[in-house]
Protein backbone atom coordinates (compact mmCIF):
# COMPACT_ATOMS: atom_id res chain seq x y z
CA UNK A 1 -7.09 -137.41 -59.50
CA UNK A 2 -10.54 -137.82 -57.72
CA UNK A 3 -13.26 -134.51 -57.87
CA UNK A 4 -12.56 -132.88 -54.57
CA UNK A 5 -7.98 -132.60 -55.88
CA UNK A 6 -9.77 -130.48 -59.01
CA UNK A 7 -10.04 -126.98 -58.50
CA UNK A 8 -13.02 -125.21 -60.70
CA UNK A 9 -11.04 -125.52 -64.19
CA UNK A 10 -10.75 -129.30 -63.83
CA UNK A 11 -6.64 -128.79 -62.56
CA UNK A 12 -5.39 -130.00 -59.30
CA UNK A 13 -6.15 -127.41 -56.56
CA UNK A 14 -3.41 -125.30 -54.24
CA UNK A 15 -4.42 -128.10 -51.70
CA UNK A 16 -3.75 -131.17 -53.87
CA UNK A 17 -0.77 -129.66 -55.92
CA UNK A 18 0.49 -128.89 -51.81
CA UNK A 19 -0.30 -131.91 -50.56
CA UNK A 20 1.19 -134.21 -53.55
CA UNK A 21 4.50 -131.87 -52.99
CA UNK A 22 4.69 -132.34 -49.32
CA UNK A 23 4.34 -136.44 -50.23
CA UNK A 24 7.27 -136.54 -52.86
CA UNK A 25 9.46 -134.72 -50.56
CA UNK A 26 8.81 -137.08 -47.37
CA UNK A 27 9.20 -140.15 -50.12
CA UNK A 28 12.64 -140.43 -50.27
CA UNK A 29 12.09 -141.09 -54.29
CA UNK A 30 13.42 -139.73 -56.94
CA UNK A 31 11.36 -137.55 -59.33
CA UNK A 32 11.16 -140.02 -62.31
CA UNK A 33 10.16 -143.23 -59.52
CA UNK A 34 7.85 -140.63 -57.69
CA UNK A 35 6.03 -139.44 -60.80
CA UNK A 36 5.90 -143.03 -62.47
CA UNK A 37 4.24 -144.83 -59.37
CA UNK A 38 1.22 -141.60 -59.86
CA UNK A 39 1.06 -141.18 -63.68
CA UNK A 40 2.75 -137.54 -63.25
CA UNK A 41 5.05 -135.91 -65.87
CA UNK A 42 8.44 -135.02 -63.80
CA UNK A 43 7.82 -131.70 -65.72
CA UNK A 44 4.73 -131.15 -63.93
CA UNK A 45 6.14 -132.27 -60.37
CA UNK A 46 8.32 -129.77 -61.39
CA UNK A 47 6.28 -126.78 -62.00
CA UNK A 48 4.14 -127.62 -59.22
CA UNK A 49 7.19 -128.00 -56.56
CA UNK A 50 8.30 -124.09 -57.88
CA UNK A 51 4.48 -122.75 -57.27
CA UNK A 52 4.77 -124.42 -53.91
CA UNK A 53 8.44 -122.83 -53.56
CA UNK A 54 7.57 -119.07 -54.95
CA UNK A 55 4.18 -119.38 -52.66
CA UNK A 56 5.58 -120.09 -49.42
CA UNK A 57 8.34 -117.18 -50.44
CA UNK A 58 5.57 -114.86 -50.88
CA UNK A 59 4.84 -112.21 -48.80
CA UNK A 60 2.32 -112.58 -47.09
CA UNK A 61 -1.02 -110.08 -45.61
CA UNK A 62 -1.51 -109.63 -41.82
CA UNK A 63 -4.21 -108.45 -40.13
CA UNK A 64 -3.22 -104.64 -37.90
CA UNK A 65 -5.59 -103.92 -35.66
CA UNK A 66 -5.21 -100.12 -35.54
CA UNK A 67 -6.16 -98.67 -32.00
CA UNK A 68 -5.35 -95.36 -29.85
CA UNK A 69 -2.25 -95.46 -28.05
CA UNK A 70 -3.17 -96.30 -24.23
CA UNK A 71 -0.33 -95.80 -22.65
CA UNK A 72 0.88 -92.12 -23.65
CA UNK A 73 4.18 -91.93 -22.44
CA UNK A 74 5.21 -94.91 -24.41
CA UNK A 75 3.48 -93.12 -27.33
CA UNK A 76 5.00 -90.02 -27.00
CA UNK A 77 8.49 -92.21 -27.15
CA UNK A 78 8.00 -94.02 -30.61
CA UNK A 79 6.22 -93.31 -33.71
CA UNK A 80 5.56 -96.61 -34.28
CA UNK A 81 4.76 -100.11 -32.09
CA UNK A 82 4.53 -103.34 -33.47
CA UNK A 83 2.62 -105.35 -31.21
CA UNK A 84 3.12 -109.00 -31.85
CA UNK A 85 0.16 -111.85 -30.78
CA UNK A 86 2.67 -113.40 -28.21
CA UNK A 87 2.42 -109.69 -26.00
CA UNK A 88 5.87 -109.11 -27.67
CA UNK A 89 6.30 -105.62 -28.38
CA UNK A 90 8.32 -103.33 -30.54
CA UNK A 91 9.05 -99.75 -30.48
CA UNK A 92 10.37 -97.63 -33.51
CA UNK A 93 11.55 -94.10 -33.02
CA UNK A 94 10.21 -91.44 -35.86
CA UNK A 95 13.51 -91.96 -37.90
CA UNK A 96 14.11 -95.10 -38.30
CA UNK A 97 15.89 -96.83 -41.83
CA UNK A 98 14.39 -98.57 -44.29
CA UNK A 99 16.46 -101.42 -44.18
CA UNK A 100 16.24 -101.97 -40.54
CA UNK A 101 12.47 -101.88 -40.67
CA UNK A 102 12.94 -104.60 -43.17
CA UNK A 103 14.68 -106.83 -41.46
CA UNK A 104 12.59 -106.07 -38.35
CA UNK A 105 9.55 -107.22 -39.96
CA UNK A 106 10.99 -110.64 -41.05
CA UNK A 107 12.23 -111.16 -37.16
CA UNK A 108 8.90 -110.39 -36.40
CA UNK A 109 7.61 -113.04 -39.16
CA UNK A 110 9.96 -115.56 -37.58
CA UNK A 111 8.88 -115.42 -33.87
């Protein structure tokens, strides 16, 4: 493992344990050949391939810019608009479910 893989405790860092993930996928290899050609415990290809898995499942932050409404018609129609970064835009009435929000989110995560 050369100096810039360790993180600050002398372990692989997010990057490295990423990147060495990313590489045993693409190999076509199984875990034991993988792990043997680089010296790696399958336990530990293991552990790291479940960080990776539980990290990219994570949810994540997002930056909300939070700004008067301009136009105030459209304001006065919605509680709520979700403005997405490609000029996509959605509207939520003052009641809206839970659930729905939910899964209006994640479309919005997707696109």
């Amino acid at each position: 493992m050369s100096a810039e893989q360790r993180g600050v405790n002398g372990r692989r860092s997010r990057a490295a344990v990423e990147a060495l993930v990313a590489e045993y996928e693409a190999s076509g290899l199984s875990r034991k050949l993988f792990c043997a050609g680089r010296g790696l415990a399958v336990a530990t290809l293991d552990k790291y391939r479940i960080r990776v898995r539980q990290a990219a499942a994570a949810p994540r932050l997002l930056a909300v810019d939070v700004r008067p409404a301009v136009d105030v018609k459209a304001a006065a129609s919605s509680s709520l608009a979700l403005v997405l970064g490609n000029g996509r835009r959605i509207e939520i009435g003052d009641r809206i479910d839970a659930i729905l929000l939910a899964e209006l989110i994640g479309i919005a995560e997707r696109a």
